[in-house]
C-alpha atoms as a PDB file:
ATOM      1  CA  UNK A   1      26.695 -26.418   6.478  1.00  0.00           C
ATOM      2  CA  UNK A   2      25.338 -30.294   6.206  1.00  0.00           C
ATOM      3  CA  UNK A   3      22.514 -30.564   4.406  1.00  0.00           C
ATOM      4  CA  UNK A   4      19.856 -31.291   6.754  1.00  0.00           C
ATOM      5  CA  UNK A   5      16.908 -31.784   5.519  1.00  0.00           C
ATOM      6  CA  UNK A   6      13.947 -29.483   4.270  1.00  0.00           C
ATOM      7  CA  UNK A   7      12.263 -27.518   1.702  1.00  0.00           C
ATOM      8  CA  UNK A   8      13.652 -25.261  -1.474  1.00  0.00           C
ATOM      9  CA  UNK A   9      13.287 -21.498  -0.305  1.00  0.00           C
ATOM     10  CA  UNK A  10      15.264 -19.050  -1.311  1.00  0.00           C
ATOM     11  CA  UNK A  11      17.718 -17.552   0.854  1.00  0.00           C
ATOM     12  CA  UNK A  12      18.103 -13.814   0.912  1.00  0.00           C
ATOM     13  CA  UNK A  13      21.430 -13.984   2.167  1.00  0.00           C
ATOM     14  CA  UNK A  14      22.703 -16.324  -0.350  1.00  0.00           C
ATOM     15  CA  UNK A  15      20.456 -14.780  -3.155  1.00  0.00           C
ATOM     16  CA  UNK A  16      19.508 -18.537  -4.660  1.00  0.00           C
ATOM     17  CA  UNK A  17      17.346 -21.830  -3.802  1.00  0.00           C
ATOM     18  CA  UNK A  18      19.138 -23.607  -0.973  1.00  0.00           C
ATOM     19  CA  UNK A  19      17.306 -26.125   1.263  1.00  0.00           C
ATOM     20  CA  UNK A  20      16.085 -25.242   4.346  1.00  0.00           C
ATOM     21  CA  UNK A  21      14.711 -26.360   7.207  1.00  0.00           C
ATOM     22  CA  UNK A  22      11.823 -25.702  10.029  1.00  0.00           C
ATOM     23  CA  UNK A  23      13.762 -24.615  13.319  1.00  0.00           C
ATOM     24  CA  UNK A  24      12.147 -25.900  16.427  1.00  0.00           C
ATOM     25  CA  UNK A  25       9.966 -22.991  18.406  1.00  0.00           C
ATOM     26  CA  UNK A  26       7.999 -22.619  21.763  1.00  0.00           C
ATOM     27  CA  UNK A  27       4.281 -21.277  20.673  1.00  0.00           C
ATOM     28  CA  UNK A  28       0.961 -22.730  21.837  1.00  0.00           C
ATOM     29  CA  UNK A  29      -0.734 -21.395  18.539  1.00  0.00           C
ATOM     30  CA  UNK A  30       1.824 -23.901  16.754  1.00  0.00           C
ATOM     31  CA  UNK A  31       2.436 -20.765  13.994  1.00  0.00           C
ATOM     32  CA  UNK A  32      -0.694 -20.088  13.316  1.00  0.00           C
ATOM     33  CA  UNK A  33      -1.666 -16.370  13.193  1.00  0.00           C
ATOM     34  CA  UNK A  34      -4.372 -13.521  12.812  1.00  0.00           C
ATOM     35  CA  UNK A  35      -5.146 -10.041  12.710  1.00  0.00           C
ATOM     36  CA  UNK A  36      -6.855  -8.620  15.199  1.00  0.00           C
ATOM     37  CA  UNK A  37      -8.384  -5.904  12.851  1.00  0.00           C
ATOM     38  CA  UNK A  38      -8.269  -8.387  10.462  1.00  0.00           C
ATOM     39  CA  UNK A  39      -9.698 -11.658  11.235  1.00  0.00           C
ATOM     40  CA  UNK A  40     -10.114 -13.413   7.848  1.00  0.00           C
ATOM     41  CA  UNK A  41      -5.965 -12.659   7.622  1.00  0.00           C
ATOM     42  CA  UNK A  42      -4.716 -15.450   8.684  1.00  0.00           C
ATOM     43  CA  UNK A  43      -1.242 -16.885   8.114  1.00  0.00           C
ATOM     44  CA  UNK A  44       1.064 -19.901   9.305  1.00  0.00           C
ATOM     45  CA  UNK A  45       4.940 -18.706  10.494  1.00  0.00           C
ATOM     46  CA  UNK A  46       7.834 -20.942  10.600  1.00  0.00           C
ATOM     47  CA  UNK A  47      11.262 -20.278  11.515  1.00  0.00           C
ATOM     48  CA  UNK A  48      13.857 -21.451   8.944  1.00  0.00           C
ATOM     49  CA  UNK A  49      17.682 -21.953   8.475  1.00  0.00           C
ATOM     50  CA  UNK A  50      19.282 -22.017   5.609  1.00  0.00           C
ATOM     51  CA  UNK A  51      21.196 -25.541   5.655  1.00  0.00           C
ATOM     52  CA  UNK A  52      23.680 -23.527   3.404  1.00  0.00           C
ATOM     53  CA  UNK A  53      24.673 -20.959   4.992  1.00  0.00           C
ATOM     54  CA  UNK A  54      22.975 -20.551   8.252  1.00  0.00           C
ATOM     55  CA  UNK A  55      21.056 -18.104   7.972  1.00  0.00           C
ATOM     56  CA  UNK A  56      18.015 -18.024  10.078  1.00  0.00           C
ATOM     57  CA  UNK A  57      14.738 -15.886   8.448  1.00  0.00           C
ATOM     58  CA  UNK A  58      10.767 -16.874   8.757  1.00  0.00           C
ATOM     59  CA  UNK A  59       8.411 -17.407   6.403  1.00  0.00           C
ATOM     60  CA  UNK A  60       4.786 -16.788   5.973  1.00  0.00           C
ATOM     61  CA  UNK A  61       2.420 -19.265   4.087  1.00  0.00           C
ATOM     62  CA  UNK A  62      -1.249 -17.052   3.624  1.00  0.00           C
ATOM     63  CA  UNK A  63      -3.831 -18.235   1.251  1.00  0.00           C
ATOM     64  CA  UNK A  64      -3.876 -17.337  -2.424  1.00  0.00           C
ATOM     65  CA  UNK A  65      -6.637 -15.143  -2.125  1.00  0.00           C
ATOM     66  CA  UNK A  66      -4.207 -12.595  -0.039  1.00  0.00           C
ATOM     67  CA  UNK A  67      -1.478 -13.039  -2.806  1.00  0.00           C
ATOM     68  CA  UNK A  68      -4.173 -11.788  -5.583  1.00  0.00           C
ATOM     69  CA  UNK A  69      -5.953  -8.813  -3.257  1.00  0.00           C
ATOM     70  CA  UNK A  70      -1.874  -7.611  -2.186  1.00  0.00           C
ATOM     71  CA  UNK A  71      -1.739  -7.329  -6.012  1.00  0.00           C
ATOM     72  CA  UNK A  72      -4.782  -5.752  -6.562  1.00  0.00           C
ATOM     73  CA  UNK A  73      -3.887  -3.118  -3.820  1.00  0.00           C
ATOM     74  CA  UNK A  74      -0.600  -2.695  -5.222  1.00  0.00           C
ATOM     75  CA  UNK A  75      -2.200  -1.938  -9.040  1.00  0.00           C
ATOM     76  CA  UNK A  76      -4.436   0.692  -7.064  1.00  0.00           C
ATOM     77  CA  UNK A  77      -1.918   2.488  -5.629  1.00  0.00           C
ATOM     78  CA  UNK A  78       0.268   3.242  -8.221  1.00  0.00           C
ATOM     79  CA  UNK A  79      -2.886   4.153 -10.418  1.00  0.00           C
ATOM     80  CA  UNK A  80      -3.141   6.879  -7.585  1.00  0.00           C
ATOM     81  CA  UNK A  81       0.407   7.830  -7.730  1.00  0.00           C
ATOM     82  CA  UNK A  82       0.203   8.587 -11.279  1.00  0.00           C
ATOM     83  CA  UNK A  83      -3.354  10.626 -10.634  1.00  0.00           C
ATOM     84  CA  UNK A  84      -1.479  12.699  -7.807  1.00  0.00           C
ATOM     85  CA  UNK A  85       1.587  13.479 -10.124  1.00  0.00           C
ATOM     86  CA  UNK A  86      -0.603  13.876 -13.312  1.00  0.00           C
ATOM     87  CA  UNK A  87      -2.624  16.408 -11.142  1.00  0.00           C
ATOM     88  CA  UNK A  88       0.102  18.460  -9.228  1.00  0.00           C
ATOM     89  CA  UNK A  89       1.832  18.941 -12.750  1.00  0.00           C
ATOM     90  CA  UNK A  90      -1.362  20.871 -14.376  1.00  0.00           C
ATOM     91  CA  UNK A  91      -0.616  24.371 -13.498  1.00  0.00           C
ATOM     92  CA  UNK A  92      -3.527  25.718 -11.317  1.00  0.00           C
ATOM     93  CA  UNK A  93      -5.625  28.745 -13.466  1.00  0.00           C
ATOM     94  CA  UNK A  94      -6.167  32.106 -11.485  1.00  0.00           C
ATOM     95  CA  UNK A  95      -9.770  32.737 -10.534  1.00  0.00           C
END
């Protein structure tokens, strides 16, 4: 493919940095998003090609903030695998 224009993403399908560009698309909220349960989540969605390979895929930009609490949850969650394991491995004493 030509290059076309665009912005360094990486491509899944070609598993590097290529350019790619913003495909057109038809929404009045202009990509713009948020979550109904979730109103402070907001995000911006834009269809992309690869001008590589062709491959179309979307991506999401979200504030910083969202980045660092994803993380945060993440960290949790495992802590609370570990608890769970740690706890089903203690053998259970007879009463």
């Amino acid at each position: 493919m030509e290059s076309g224009g665009g912005t360094q993403l990486w491509c899944f399908k070609c598993q590097d940095i290529q350019e790619c560009k913003v495909l057109w698309y038809a929404n009045d909220l202009k990509g713009n998003f948020f979550h109904h349960d979730y109103p402070d989540l907001r995000w911006r969605q834009r269809p992309r090609e690869c001008n590589k390979c062709g491959t179309h895929f979307d991506t999401y930009e979200v504030n910083e903030s969202v980045i660092d609490e994803l993380v945060e949850l993440r960290k949790l969650i495992s802590r609370i695998k570990v608890s769970i394991d740690e706890q089903q491995r203690v053998p259970k004493e007879k009463c």
